[in-house]
Protein backbone atom coordinates (compact mmCIF):
# COMPACT_ATOMS: atom_id res chain seq x y z
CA UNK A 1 162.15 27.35 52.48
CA UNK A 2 158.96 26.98 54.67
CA UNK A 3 156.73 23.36 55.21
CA UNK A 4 157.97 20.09 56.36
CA UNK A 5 160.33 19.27 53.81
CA UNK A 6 161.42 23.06 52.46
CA UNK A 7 163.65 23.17 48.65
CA UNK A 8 163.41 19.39 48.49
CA UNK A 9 159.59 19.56 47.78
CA UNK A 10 159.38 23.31 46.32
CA UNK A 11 162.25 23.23 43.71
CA UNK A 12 161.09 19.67 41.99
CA UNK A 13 157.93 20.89 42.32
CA UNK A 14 158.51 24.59 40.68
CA UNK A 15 160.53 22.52 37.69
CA UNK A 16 157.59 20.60 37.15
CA UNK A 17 155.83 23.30 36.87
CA UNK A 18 157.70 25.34 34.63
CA UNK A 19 157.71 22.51 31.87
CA UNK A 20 154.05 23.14 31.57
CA UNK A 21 153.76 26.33 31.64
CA UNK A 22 155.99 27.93 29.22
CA UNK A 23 154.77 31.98 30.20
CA UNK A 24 155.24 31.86 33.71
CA UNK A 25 159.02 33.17 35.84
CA UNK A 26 159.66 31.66 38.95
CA UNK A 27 161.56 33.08 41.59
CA UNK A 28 163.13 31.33 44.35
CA UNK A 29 163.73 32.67 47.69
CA UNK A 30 165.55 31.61 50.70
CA UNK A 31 169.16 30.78 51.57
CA UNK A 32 170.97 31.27 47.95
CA UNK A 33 173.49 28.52 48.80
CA UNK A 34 170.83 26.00 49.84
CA UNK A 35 168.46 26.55 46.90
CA UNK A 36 171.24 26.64 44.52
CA UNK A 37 172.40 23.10 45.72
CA UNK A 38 169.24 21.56 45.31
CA UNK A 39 169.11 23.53 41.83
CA UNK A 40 172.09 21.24 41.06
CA UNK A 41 170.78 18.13 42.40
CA UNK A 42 168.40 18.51 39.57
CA UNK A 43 170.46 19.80 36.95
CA UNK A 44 168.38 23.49 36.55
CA UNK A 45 170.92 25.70 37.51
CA UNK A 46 170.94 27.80 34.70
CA UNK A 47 167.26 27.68 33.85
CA UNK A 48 166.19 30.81 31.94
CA UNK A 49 162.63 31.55 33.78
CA UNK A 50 164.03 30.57 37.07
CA UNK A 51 166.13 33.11 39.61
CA UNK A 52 167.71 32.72 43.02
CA UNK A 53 166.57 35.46 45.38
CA UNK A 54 168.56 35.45 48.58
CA UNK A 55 167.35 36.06 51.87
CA UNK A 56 169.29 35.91 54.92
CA UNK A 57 166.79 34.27 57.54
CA UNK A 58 163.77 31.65 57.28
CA UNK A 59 160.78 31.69 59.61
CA UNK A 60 160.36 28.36 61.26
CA UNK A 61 156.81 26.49 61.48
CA UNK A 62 157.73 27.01 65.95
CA UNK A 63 158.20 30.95 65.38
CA UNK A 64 156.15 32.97 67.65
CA UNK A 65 154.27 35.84 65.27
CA UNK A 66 156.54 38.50 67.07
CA UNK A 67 159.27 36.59 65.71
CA UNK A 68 158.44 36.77 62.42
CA UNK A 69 157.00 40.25 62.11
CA UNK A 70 159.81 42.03 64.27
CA UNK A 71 162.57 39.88 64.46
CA UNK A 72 163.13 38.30 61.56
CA UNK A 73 162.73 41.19 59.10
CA UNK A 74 164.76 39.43 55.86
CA UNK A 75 162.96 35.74 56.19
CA UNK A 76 162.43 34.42 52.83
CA UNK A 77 158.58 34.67 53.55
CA UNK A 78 158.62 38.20 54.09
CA UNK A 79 160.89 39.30 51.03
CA UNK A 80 158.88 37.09 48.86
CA UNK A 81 155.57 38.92 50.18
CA UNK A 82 157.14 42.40 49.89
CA UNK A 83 158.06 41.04 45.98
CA UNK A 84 154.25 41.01 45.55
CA UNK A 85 153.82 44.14 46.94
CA UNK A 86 156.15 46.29 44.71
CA UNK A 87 154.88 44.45 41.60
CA UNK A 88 158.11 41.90 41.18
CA UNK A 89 155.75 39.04 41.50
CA UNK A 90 152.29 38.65 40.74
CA UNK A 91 151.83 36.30 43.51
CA UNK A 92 153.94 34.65 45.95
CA UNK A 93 153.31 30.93 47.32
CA UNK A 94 154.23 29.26 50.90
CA UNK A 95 154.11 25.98 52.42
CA UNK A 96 155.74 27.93 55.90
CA UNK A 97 153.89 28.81 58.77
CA UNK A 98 150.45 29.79 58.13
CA UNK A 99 150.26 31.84 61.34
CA UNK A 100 153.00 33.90 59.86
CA UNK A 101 152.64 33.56 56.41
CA UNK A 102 148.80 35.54 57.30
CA UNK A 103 150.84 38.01 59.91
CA UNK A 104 153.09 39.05 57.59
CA UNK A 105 151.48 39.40 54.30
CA UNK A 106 149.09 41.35 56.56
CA UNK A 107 151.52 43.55 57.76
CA UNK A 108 153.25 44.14 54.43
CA UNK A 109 150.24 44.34 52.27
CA UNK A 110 147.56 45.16 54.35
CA UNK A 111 143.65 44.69 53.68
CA UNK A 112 141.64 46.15 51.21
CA UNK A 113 139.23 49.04 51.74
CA UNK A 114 136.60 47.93 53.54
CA UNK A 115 137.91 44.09 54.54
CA UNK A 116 138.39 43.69 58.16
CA UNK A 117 140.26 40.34 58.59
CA UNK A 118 141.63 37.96 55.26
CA UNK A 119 140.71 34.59 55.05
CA UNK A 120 141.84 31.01 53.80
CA UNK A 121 139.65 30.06 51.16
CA UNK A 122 140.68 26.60 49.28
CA UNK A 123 138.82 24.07 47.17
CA UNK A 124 136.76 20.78 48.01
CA UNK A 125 135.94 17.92 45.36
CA UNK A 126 132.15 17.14 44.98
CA UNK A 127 129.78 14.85 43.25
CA UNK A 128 129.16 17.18 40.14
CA UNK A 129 132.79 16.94 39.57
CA UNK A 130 133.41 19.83 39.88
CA UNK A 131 135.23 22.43 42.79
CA UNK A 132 133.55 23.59 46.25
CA UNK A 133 135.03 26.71 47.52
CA UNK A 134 135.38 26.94 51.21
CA UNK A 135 136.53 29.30 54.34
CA UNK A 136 137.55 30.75 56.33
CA UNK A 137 139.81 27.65 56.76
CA UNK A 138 141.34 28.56 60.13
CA UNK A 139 142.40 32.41 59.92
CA UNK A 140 139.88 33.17 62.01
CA UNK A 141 138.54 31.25 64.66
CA UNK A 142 136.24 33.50 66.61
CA UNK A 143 133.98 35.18 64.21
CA UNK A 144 130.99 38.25 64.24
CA UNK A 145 128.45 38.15 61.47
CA UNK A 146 129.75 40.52 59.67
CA UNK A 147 132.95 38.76 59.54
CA UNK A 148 131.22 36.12 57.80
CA UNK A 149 129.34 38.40 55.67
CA UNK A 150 133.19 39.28 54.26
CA UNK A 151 134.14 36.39 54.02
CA UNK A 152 130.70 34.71 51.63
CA UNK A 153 131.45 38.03 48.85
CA UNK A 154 135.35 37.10 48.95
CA UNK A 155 134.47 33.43 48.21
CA UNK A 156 132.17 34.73 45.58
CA UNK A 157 134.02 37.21 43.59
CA UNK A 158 137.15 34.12 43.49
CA UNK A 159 134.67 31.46 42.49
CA UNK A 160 133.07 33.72 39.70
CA UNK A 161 136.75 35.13 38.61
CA UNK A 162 138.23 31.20 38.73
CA UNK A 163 135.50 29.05 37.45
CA UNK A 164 133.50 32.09 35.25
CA UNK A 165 130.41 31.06 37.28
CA UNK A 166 128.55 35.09 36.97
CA UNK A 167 126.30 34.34 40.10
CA UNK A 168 128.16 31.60 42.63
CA UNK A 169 125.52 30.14 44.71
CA UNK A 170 126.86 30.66 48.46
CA UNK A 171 125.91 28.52 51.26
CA UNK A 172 126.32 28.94 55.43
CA UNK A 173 127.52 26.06 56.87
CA UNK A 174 125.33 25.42 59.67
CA UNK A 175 124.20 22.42 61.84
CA UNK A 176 120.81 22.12 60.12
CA UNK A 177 119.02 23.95 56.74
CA UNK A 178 116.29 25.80 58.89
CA UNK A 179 116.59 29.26 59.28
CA UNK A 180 115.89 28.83 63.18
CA UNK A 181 119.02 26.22 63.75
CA UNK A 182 122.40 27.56 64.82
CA UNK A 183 124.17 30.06 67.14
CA UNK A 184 124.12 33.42 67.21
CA UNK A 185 126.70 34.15 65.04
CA UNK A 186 124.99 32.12 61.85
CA UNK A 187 121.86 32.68 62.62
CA UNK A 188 122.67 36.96 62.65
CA UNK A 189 124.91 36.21 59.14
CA UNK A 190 122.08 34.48 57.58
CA UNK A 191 119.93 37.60 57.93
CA UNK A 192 122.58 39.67 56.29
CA UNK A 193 123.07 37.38 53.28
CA UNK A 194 119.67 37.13 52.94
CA UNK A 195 119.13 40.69 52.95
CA UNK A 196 122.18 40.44 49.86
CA UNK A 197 119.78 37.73 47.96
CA UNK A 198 116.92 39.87 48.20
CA UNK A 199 118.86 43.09 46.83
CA UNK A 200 120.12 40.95 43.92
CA UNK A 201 124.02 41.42 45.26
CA UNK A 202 124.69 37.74 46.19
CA UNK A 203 123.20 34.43 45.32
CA UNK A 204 122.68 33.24 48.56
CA UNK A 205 121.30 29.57 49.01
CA UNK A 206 120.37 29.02 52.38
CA UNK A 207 121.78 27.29 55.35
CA UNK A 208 123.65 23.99 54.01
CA UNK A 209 125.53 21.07 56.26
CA UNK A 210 128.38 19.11 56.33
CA UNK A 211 127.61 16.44 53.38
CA UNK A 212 126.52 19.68 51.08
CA UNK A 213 129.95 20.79 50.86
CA UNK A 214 130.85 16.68 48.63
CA UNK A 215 127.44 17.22 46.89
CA UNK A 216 128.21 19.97 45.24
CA UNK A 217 125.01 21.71 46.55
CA UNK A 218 126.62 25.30 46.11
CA UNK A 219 129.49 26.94 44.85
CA UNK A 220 130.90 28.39 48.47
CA UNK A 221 130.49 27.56 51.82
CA UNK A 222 131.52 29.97 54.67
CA UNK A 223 132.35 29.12 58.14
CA UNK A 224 134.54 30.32 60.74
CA UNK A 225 137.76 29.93 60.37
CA UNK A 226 137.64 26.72 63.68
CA UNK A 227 135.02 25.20 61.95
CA UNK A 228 136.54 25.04 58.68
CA UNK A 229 140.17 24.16 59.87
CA UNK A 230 138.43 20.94 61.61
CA UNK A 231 136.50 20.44 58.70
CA UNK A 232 139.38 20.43 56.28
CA UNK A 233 141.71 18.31 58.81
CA UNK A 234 139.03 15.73 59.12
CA UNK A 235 138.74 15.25 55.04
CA UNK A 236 142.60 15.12 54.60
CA UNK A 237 142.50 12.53 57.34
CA UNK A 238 139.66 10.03 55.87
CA UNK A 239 141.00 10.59 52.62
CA UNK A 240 144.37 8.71 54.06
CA UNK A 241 142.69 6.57 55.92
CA UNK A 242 140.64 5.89 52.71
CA UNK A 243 143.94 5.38 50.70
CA UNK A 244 145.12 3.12 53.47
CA UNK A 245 142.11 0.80 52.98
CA UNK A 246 142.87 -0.06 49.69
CA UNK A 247 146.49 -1.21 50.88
CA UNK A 248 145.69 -3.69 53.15
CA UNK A 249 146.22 -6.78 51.00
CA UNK A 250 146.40 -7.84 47.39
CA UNK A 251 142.71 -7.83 46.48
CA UNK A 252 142.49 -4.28 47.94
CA UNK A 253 144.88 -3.12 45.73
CA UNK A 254 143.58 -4.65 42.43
CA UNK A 255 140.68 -2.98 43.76
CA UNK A 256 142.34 0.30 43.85
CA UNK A 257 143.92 -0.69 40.44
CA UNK A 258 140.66 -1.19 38.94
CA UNK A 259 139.10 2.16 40.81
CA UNK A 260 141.91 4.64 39.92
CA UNK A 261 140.89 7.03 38.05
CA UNK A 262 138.07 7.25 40.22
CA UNK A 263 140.45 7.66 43.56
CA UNK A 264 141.87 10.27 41.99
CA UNK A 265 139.17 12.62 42.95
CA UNK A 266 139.94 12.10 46.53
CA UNK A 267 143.46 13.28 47.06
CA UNK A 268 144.22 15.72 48.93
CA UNK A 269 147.29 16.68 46.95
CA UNK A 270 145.57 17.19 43.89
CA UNK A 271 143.45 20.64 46.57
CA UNK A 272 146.22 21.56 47.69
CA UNK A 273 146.93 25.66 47.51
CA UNK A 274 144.73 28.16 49.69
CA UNK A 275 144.33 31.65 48.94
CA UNK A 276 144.31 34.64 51.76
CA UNK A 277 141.61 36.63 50.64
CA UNK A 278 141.46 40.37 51.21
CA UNK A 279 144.94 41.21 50.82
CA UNK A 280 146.22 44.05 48.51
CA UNK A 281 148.17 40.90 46.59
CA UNK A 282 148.57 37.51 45.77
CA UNK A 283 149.17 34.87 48.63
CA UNK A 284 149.13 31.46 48.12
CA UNK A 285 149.19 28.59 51.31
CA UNK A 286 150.40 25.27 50.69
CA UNK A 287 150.06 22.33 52.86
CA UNK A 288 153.18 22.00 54.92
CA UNK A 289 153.52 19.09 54.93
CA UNK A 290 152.77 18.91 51.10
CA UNK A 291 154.79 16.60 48.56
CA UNK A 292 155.83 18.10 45.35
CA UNK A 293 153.12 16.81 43.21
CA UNK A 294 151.01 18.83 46.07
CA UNK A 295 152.94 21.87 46.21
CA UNK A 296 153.38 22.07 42.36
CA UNK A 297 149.29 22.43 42.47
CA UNK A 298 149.22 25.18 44.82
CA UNK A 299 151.52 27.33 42.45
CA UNK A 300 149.19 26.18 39.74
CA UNK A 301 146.41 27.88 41.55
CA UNK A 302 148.49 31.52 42.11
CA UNK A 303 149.10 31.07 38.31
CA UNK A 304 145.84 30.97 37.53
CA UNK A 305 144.57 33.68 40.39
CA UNK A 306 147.20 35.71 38.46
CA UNK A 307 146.12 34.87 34.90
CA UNK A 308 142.63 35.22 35.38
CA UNK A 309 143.02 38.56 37.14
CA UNK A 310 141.55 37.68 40.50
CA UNK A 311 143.17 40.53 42.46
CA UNK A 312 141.74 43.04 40.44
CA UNK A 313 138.45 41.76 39.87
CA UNK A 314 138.41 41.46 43.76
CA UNK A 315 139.38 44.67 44.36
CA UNK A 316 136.11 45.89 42.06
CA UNK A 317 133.90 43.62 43.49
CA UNK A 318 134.23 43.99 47.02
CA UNK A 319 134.79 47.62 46.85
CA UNK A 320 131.68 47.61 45.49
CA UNK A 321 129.52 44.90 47.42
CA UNK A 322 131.49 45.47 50.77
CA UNK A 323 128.82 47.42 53.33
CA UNK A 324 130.68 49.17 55.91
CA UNK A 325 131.25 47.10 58.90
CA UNK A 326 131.28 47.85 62.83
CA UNK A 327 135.15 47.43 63.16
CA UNK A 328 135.36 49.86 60.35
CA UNK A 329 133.54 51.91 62.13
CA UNK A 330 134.91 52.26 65.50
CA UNK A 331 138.19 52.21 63.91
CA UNK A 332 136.67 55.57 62.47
């Protein structure tokens, strides 16, 4: 129900989807009536991995948090979360309001053992054709090192479960590669993934900068969640001012004609689909304002975070690389 454009996108989208994938269930939920309308516009009614699951209320992309946590206790965000959590789904995707969308899955499925805050972690094309992982992507805007420090073994243990890399090389996005350039905050992280590197726990690169992230230089960046939200904004941005370009007049498009398979690796649409990492379940973020080629590609990505196992293998993994942090610790 959530995003810009709500069952018009996601139902087109989820029937796209389901004519690929022939072992995946869908379930639907938000306002029965509504989502059964569309249903019809499309003629999928009765489809036999599809179902309708009602839910009296939808959280708007203007709710407040408090609205959404306390007020609006049936939204179809919420019951779709609380599907994950008592094993109806294996993952639930949402193009709503990513404030509440992080709120509530927090709420309803809480961290695991020994994560502090989730974060937004999506994908970034580069020059080795291949994906960049990146976050936080805007979960978390002010940030301690040990934050980060989360945040570069939850990147690593989804880019090793998703792309079967054993040893992700992990970079910290920083305003220059020198160990001495910085703030605080990076400069105190880069001593504790270093520290990681030297154990043999993480494959820790270095310090790596804006234009690493398209090269392909490492596997995952980490950030805060500001500068990664600015970061991602700015690429979805040039990439339609980019497309734009090649609209201007008729020899622009020929060029684009001629170019586009090549193009292809620079829209946004085809990223689309963030996971919130450190959750006790599978939640997906979509674009709001995604179309449904772009939504259809961030339930491809829960698919395959279900298929290849990715809760479970982070639950090992950071259970097991996850050093006990100071907010742990005064929560003690």
């Amino acid at each position: 129900m959530g995003g810009d454009h709500g069952p018009s996108v996601t139902i087109p989208a989820a029937i796209s989807f389901l004519k690929k994938q022939a072992d995946v269930h869908l379930i639907l939920v938000g306002l029965e009536d509504t989502l059964r309308a569309e249903l019809k516009k499309h003629r999928a009614e009765g489809h036999p991995r599809m179902t309708v699951k009602h839910a009296t209320e939808v959280v708007t992309m203007d709710d407040p948090l408090e609205i959404a946590l306390r007020k609006k206790k049936d939204s179809s965000m919420r019951v779709a979360i609380e599907l994950v959590k008592d094993g109806g789904a294996n993952a639930c995707v949402s193009a709503g309001n990513t404030g509440a969308l992080m709120a509530v899955s927090r709420y309803v499925l809480k961290t695991m053992a020994g994560v502090d805050r989730p974060a937004i972690c999506s994908i970034m094309p580069n020059q080795k054709n291949g994906p960049t992982y990146m976050l936080d992507l805007g979960a978390n805007v002010d940030c301690e090192p040990h934050h980060l420090h989360q945040f570069a073994i939850m990147g690593s243990v989804l880019c090793s479960a998703m792309e079967g890399i054993p040893r992700p090389s992990i970079g910290l996005l920083n305003v220059g590669t020198e160990e001495i350039k910085g703030n605080d905050v990076v400069k105190a992280t880069g001593v504790l993934l270093r520290a990681d590197h030297e154990r043999g726990k993480l494959n820790f690169h270095g310090n790596v900068e804006g234009n690493d992230i398209f090269k392909g230089t490492v596997d995952v960046v980490v950030c805060d969640g500001f500068v990664g939200n600015v970061t991602l904004k700015a690429v979805e941005g040039l990439s339609r001012f980019f497309k734009s370009v090649f609209t201007e007049n008729i020899l622009s498009i020929a060029g684009a004609l001629l170019a586009r398979k090549s193009l292809k690796k620079l829209n946004p649409e085809r990223y689309n689909g963030a996971g919130l990492l450190g959750l006790k379940g599978l939640v997906f973020k979509s674009h709001g304002g995604a179309n449904a080629f772009a939504f259809e590609w961030a339930i491809k990505r829960a698919y395959d975070a279900a298929k290849y196992d990715v809760q479970e293998q982070l639950s090992a993994l950071i259970a097991e690389l996850m050093p006990t942090s100071p907010d742990s610790q005064r929560q003690a």
